[in-house]
PDB file of N, CA and C in Angstrom:
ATOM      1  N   UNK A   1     134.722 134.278 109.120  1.00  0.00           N
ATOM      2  CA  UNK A   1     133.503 133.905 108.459  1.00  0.00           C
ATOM      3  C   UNK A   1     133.410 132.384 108.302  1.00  0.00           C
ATOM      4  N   UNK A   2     134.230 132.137 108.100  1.00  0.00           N
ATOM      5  CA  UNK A   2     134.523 130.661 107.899  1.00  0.00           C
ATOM      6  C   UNK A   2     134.076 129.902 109.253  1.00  0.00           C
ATOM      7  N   UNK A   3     134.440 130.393 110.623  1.00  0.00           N
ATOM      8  CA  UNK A   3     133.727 129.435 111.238  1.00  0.00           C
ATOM      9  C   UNK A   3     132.071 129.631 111.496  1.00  0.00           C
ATOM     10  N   UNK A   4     131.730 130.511 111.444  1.00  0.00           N
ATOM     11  CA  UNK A   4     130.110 130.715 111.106  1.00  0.00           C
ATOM     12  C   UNK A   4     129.465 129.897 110.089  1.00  0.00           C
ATOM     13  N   UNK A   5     130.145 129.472 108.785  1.00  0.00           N
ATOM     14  CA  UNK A   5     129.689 128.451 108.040  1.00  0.00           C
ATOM     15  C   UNK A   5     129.790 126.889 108.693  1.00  0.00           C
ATOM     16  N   UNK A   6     131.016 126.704 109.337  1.00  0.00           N
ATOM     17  CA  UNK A   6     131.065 125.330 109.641  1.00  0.00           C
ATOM     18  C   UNK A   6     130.434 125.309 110.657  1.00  0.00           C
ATOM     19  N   UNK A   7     130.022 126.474 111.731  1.00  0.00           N
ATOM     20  CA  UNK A   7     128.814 126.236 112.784  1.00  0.00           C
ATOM     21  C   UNK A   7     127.398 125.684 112.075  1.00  0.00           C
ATOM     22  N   UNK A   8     127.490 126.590 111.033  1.00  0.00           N
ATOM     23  CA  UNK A   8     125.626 126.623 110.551  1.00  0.00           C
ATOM     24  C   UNK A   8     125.597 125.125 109.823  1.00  0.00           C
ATOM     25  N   UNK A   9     126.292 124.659 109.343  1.00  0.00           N
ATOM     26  CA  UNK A   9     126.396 123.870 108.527  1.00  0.00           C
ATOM     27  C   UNK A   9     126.263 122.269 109.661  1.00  0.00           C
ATOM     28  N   UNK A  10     126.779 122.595 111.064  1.00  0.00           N
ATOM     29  CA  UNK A  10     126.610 121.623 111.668  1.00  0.00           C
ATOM     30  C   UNK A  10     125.436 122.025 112.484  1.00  0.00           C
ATOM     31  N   UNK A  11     124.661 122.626 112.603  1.00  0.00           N
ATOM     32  CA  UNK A  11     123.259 122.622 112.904  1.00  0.00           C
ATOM     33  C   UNK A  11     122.364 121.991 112.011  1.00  0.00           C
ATOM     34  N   UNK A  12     122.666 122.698 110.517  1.00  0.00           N
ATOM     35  CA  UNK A  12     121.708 122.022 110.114  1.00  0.00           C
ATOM     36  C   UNK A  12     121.785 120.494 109.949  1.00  0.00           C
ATOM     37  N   UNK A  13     123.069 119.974 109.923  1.00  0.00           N
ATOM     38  CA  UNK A  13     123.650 118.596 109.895  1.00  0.00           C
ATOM     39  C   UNK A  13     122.288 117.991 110.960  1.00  0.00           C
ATOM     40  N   UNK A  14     122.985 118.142 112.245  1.00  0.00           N
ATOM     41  CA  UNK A  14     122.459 117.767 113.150  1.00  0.00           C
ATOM     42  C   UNK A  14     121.010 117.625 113.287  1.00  0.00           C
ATOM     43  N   UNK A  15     120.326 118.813 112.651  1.00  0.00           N
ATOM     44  CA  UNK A  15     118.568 119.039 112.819  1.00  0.00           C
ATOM     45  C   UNK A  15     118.005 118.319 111.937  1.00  0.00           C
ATOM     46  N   UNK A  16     119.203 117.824 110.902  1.00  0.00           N
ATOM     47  CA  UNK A  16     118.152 116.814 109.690  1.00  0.00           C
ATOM     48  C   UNK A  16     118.580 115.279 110.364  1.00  0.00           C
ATOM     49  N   UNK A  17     119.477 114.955 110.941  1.00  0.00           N
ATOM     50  CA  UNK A  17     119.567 113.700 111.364  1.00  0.00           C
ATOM     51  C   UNK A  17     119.080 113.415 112.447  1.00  0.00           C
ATOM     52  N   UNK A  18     118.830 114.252 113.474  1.00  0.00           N
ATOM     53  CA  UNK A  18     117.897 114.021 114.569  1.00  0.00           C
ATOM     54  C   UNK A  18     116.401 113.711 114.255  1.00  0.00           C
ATOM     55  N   UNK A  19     115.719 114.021 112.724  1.00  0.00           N
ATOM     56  CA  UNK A  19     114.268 113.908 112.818  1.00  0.00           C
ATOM     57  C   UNK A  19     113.633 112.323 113.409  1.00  0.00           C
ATOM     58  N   UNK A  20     113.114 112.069 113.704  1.00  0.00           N
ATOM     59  CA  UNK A  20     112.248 110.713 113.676  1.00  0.00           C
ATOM     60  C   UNK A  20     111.245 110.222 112.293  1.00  0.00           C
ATOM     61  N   UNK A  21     112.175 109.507 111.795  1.00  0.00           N
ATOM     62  CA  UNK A  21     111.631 109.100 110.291  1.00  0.00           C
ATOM     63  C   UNK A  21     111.040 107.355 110.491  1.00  0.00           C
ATOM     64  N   UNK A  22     110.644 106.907 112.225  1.00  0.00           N
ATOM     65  CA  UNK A  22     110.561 105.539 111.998  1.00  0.00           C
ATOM     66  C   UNK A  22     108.647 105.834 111.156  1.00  0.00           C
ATOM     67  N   UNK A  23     108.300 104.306 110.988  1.00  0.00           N
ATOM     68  CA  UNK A  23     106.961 104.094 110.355  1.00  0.00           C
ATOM     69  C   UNK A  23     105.730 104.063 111.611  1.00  0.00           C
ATOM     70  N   UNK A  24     106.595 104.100 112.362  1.00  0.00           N
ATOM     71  CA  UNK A  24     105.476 103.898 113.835  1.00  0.00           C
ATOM     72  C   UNK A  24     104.995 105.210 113.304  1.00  0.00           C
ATOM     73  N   UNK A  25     105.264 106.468 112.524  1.00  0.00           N
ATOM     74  CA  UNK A  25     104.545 107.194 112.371  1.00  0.00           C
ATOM     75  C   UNK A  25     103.465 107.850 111.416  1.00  0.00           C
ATOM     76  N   UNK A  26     103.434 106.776 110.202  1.00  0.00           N
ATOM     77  CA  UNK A  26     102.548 107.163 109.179  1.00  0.00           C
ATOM     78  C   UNK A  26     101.562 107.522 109.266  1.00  0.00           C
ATOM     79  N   UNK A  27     101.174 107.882 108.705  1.00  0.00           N
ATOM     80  CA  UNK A  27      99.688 108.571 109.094  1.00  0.00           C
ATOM     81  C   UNK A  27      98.597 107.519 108.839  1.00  0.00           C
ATOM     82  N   UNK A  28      98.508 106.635 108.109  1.00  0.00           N
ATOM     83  CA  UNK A  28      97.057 105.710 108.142  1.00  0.00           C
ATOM     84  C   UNK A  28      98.102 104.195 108.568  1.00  0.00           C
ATOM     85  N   UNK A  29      97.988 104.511 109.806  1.00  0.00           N
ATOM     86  CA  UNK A  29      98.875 103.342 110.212  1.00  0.00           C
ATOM     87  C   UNK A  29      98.151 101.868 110.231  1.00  0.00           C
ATOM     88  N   UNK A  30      96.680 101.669 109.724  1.00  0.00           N
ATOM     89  CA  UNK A  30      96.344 100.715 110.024  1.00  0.00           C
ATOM     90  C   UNK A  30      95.480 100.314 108.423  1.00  0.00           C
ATOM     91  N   UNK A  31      95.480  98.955 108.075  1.00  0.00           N
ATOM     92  CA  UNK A  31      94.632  98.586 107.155  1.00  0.00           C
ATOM     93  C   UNK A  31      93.346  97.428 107.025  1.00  0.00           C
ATOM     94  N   UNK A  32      92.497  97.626 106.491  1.00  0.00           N
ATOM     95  CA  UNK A  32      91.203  97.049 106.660  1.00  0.00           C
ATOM     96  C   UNK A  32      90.650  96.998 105.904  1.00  0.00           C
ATOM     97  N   UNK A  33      89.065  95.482 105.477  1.00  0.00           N
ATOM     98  CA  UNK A  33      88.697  95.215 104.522  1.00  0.00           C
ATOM     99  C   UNK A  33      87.463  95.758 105.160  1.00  0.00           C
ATOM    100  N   UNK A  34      86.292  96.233 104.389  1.00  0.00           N
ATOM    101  CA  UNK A  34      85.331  96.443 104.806  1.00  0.00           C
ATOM    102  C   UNK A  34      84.439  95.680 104.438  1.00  0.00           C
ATOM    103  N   UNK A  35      83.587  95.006 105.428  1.00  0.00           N
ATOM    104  CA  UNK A  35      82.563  93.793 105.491  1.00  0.00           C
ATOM    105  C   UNK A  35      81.258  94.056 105.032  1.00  0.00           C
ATOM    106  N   UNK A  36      80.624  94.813 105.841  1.00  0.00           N
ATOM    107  CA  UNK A  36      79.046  95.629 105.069  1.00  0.00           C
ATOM    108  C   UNK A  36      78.607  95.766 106.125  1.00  0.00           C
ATOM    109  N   UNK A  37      77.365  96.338 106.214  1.00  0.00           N
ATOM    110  CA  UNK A  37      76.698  96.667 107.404  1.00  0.00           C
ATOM    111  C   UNK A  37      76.040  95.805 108.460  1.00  0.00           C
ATOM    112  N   UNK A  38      76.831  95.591 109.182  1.00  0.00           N
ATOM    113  CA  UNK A  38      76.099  95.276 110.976  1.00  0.00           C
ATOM    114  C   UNK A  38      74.807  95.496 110.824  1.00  0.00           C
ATOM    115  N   UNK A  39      74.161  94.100 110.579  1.00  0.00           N
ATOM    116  CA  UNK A  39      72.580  94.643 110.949  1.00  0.00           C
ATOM    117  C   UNK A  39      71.915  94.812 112.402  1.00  0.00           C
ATOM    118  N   UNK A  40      72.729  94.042 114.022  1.00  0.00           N
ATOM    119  CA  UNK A  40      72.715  94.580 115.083  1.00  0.00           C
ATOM    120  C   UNK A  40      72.725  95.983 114.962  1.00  0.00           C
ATOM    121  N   UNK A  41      73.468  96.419 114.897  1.00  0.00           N
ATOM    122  CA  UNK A  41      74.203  97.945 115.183  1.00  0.00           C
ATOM    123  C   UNK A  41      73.805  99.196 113.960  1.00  0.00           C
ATOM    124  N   UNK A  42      73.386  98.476 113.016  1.00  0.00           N
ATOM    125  CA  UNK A  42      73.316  99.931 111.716  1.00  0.00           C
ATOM    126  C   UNK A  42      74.410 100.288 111.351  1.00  0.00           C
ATOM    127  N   UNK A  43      75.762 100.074 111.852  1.00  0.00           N
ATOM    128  CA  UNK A  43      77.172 100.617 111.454  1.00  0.00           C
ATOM    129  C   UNK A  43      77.971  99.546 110.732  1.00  0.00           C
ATOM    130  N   UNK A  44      78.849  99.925 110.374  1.00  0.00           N
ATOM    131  CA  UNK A  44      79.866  98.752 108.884  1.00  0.00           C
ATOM    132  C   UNK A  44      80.474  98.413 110.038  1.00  0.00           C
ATOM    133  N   UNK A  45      81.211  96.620 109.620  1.00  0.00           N
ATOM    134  CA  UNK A  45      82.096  96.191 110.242  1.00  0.00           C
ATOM    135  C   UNK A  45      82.873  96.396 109.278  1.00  0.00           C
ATOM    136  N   UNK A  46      84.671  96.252 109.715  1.00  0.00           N
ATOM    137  CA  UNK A  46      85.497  96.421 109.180  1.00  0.00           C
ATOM    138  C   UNK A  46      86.557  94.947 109.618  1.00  0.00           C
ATOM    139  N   UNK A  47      87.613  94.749 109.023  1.00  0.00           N
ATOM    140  CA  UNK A  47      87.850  93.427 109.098  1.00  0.00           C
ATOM    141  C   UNK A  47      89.687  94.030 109.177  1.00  0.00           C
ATOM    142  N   UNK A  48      90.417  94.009 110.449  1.00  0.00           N
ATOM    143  CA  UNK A  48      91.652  94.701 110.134  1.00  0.00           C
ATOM    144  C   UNK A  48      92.632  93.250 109.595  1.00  0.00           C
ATOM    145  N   UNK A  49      93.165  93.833 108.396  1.00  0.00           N
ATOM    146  CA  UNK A  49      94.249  92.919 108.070  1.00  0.00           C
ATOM    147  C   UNK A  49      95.945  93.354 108.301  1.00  0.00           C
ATOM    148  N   UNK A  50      96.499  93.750 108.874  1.00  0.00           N
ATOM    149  CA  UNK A  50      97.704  94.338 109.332  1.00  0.00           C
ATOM    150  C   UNK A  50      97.829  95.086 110.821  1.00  0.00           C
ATOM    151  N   UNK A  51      99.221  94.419 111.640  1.00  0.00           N
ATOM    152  CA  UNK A  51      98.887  95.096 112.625  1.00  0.00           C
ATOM    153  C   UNK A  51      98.233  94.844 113.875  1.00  0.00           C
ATOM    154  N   UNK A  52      97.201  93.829 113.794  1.00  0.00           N
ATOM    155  CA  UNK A  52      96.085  94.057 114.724  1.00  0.00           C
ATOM    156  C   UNK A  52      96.182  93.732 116.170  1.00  0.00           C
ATOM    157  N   UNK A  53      97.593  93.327 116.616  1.00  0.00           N
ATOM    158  CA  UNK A  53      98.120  93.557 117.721  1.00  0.00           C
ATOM    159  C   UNK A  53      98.026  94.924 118.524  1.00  0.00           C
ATOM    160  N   UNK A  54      98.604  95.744 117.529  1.00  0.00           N
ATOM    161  CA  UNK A  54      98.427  97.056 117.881  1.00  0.00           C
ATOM    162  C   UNK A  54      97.130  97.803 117.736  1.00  0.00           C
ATOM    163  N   UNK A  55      96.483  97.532 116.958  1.00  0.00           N
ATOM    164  CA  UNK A  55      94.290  97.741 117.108  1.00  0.00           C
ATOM    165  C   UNK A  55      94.034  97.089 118.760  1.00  0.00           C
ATOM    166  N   UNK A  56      94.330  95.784 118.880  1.00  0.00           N
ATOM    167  CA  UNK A  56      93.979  95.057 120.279  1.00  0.00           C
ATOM    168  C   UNK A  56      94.498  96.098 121.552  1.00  0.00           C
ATOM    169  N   UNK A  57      96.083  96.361 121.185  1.00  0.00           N
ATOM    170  CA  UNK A  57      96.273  97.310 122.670  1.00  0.00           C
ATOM    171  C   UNK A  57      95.210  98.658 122.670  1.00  0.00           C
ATOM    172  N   UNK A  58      95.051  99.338 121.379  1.00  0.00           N
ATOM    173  CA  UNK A  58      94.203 100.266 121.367  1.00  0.00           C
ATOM    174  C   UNK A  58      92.542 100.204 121.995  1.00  0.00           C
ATOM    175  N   UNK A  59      91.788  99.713 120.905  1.00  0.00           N
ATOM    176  CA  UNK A  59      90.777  99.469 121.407  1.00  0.00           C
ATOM    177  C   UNK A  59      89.974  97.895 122.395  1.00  0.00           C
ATOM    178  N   UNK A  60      90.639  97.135 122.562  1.00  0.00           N
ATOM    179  CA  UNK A  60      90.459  95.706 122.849  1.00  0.00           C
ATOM    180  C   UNK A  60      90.615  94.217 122.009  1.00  0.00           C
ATOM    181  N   UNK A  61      90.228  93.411 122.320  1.00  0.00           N
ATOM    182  CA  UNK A  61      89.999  92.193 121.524  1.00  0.00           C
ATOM    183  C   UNK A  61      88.690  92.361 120.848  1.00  0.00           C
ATOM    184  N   UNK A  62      88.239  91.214 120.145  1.00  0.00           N
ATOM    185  CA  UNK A  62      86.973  91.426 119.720  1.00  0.00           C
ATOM    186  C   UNK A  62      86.978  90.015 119.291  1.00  0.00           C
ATOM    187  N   UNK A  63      85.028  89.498 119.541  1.00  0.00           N
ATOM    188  CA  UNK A  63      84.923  88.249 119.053  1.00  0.00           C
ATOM    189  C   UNK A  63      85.483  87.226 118.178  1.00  0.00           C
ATOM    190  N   UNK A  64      85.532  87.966 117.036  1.00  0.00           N
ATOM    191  CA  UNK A  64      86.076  86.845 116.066  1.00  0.00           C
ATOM    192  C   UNK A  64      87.125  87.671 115.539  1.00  0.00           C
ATOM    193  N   UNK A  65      88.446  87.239 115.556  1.00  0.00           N
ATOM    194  CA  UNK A  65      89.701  88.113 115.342  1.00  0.00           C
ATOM    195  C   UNK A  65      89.919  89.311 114.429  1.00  0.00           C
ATOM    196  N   UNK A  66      90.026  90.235 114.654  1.00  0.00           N
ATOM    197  CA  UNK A  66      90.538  91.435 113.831  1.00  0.00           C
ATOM    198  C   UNK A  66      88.845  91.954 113.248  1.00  0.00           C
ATOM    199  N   UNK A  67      87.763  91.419 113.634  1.00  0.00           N
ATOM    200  CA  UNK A  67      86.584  92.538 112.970  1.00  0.00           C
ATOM    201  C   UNK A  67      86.070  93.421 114.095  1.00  0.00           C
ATOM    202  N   UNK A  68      85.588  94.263 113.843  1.00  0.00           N
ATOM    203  CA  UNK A  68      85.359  95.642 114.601  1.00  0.00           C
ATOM    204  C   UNK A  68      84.094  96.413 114.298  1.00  0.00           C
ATOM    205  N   UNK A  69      82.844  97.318 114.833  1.00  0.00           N
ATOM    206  CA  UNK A  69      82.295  97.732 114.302  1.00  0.00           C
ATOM    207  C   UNK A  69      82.663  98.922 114.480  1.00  0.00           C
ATOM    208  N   UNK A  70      83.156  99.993 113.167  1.00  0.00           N
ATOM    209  CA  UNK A  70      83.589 101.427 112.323  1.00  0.00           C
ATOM    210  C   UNK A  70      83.071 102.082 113.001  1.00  0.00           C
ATOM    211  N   UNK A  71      82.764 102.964 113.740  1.00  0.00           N
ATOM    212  CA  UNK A  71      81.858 104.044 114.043  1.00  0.00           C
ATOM    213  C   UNK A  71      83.048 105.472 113.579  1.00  0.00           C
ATOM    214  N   UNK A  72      82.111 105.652 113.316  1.00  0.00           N
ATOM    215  CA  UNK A  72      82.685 107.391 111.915  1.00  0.00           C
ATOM    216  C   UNK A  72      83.197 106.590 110.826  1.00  0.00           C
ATOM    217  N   UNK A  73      83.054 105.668 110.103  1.00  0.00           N
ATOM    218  CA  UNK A  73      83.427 105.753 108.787  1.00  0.00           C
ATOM    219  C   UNK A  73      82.919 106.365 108.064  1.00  0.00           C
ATOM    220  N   UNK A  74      83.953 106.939 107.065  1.00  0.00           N
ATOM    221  CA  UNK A  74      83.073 108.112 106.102  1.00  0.00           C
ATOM    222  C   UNK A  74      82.185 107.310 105.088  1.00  0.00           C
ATOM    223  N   UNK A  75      81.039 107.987 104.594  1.00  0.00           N
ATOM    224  CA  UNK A  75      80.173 107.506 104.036  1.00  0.00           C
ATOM    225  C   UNK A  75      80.843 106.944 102.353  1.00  0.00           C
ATOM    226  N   UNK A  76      81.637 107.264 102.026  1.00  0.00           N
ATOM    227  CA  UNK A  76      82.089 107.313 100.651  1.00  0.00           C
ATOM    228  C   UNK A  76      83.214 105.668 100.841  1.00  0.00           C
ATOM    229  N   UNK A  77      83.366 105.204 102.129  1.00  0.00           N
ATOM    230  CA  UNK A  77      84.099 103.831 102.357  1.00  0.00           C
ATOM    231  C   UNK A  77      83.004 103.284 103.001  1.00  0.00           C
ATOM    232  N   UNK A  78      81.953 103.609 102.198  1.00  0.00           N
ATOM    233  CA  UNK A  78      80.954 102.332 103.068  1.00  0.00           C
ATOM    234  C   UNK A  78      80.610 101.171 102.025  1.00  0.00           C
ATOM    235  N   UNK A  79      81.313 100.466 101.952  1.00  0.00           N
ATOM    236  CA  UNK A  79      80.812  99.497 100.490  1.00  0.00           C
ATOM    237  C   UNK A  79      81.830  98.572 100.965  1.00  0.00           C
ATOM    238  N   UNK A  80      80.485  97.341 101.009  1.00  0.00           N
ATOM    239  CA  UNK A  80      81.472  96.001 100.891  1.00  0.00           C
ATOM    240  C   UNK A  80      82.941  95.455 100.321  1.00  0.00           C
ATOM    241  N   UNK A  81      83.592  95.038 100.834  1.00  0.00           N
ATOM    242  CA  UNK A  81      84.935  94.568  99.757  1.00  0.00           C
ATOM    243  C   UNK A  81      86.223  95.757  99.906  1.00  0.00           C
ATOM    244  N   UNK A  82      85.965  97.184 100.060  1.00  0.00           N
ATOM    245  CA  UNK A  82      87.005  98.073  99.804  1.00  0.00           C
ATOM    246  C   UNK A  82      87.782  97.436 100.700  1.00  0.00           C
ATOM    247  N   UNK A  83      88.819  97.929 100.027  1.00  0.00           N
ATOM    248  CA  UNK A  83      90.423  98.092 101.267  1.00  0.00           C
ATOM    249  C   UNK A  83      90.591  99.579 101.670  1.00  0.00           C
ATOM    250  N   UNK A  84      90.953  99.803 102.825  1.00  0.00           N
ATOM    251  CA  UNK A  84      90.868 101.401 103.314  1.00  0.00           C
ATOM    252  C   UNK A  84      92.188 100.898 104.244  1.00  0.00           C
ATOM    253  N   UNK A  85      92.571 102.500 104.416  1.00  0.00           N
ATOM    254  CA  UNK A  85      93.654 102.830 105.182  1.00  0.00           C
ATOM    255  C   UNK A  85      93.436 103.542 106.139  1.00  0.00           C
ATOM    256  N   UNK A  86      93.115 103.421 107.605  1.00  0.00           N
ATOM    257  CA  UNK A  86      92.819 104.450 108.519  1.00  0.00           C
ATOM    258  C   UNK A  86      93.906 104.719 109.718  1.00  0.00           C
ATOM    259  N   UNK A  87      93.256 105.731 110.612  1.00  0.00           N
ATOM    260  CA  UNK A  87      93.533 105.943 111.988  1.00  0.00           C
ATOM    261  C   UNK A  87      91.964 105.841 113.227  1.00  0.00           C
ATOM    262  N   UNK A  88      92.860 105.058 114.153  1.00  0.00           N
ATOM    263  CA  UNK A  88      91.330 104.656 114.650  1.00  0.00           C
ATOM    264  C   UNK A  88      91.770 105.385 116.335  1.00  0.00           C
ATOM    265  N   UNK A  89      90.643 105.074 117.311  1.00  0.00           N
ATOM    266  CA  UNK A  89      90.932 105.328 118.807  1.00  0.00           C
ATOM    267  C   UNK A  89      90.040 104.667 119.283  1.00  0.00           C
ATOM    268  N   UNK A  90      89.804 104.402 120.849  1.00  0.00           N
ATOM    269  CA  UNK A  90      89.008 103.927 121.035  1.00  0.00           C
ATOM    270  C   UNK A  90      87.924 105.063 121.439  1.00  0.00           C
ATOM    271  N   UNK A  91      86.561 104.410 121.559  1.00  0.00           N
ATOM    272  CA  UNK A  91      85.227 105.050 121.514  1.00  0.00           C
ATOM    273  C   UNK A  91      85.088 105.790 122.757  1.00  0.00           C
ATOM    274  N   UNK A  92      84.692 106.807 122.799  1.00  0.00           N
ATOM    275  CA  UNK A  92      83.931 107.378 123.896  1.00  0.00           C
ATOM    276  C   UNK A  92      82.967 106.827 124.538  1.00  0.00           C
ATOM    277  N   UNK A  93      82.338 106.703 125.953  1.00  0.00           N
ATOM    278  CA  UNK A  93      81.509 105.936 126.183  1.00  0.00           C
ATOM    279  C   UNK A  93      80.293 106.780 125.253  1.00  0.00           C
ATOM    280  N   UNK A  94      80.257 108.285 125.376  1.00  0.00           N
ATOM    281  CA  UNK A  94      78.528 108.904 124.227  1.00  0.00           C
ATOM    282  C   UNK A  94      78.805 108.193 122.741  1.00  0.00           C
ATOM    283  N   UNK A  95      79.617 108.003 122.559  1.00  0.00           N
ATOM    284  CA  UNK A  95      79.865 107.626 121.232  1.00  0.00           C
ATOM    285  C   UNK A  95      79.814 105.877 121.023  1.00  0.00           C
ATOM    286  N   UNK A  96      79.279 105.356 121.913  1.00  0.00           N
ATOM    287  CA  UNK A  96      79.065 103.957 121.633  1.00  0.00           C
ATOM    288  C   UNK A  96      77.296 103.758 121.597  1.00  0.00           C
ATOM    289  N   UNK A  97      76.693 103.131 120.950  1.00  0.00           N
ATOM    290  CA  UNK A  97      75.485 103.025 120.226  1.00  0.00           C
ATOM    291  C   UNK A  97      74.723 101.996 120.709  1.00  0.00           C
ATOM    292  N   UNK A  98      73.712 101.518 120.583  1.00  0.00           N
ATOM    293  CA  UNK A  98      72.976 100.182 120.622  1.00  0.00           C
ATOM    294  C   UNK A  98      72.709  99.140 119.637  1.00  0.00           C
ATOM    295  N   UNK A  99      72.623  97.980 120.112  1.00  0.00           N
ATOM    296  CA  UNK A  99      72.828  96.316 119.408  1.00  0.00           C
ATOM    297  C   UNK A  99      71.751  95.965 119.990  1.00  0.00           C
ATOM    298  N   UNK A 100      71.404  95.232 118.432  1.00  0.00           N
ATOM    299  CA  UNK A 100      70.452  94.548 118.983  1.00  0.00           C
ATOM    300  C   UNK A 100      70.579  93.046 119.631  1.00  0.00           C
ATOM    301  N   UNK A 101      71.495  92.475 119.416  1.00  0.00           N
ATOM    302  CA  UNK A 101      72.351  91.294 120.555  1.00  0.00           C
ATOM    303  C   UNK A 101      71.932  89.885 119.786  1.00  0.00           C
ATOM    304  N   UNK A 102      71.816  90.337 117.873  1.00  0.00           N
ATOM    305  CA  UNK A 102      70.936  89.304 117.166  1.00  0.00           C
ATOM    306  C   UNK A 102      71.841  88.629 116.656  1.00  0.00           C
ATOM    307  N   UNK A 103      73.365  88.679 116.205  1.00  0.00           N
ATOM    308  CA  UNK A 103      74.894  87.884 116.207  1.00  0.00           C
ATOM    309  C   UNK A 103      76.059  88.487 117.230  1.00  0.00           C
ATOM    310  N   UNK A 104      76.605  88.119 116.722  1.00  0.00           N
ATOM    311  CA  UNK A 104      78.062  88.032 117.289  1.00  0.00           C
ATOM    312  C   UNK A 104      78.434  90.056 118.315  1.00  0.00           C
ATOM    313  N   UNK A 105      78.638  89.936 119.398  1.00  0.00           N
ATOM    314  CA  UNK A 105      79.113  91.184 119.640  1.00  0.00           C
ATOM    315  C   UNK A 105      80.677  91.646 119.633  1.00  0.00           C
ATOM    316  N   UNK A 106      80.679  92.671 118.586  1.00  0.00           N
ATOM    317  CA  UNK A 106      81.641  93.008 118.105  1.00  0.00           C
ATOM    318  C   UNK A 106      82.102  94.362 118.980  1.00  0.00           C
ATOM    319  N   UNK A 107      83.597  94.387 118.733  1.00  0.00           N
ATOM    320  CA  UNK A 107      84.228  95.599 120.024  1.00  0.00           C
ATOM    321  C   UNK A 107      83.981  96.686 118.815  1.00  0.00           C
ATOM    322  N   UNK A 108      83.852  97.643 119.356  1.00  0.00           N
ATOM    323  CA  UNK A 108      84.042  99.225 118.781  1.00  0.00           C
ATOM    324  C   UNK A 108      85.448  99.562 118.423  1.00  0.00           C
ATOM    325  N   UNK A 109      85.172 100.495 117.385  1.00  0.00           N
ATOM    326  CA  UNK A 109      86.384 101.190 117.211  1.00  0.00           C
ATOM    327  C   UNK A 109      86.244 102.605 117.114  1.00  0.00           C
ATOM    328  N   UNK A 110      86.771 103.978 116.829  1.00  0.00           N
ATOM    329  CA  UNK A 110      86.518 105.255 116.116  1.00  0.00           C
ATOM    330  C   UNK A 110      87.536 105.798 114.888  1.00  0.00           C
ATOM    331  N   UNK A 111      86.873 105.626 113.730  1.00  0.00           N
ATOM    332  CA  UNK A 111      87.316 105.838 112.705  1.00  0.00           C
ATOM    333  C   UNK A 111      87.863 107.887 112.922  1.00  0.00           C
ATOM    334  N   UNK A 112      89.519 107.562 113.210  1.00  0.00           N
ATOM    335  CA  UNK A 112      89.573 109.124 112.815  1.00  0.00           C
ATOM    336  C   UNK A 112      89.500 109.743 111.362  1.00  0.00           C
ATOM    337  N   UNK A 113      90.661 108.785 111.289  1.00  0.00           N
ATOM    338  CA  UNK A 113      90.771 109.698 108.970  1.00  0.00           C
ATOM    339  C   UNK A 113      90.483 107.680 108.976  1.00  0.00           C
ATOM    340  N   UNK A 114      90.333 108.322 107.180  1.00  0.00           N
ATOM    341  CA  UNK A 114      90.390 106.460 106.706  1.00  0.00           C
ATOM    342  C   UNK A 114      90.090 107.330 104.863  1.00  0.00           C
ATOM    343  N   UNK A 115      90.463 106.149 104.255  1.00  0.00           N
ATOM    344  CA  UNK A 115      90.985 106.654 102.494  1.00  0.00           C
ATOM    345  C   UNK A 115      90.722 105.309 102.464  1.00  0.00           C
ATOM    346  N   UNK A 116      90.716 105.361 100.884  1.00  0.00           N
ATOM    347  CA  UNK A 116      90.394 104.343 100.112  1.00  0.00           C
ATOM    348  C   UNK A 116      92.269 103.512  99.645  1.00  0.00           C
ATOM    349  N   UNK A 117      92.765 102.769  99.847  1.00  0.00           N
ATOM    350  CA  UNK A 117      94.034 102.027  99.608  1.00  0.00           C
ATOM    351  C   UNK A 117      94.418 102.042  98.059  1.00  0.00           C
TER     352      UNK A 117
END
């Protein structure tokens, strides 16, 4: 019996130290100030402050460093000033919108989840 315990006992050893506990995996891996509404576009810009190396490989560069226009932000993070915590992707081409080309053109993003910080 005894070696049936020191088997089980090194499985489970093993299955808890194998997990992947790095941060590359949090769930709102990215953070952002929210600017107000894009009057080109009708949609919020968002302003990423952390990270935005990794926003750039995702969705591109964008005019003026780290702002973006939100597409799916939830309506309840639409207000100037918040700090939010999201997950973004880049846009579908149906899912990219029209500008009216009256400031600055800003790259897209797609808001998957996003919370208030």
């Amino acid at each position: 019996m005894k070696p049936f315990f020191a088997f089980f006992f090194l499985i489970v050893t093993m299955t808890y130290f194998s997990c992947d506990k790095s941060d590359s995996l949090k769930e709102y891996p990215f953070e952002a100030r929210v600017l107000g509404n894009n009057e080109d576009c009708g949609l919020f810009a968002i302003k990423i402050t952390n990270d935005l190396d990794k926003v750039v490989d995702i969705v591109g560069n964008s005019v003026s460093e780290g702002i973006y226009i939100a597409k799916n932000l939830p309506v309840e993070l639409q207000a100037t000033g918040l700090v939010i915590i999201l997950e973004i992707r880049k846009p579908n081409a149906s899912e990219l919108g029209v500008c009216t080309d009256r400031g600055p053109s800003y790259n897209w993003l797609y808001v998957t989840k996003a919370k208030l910080k």
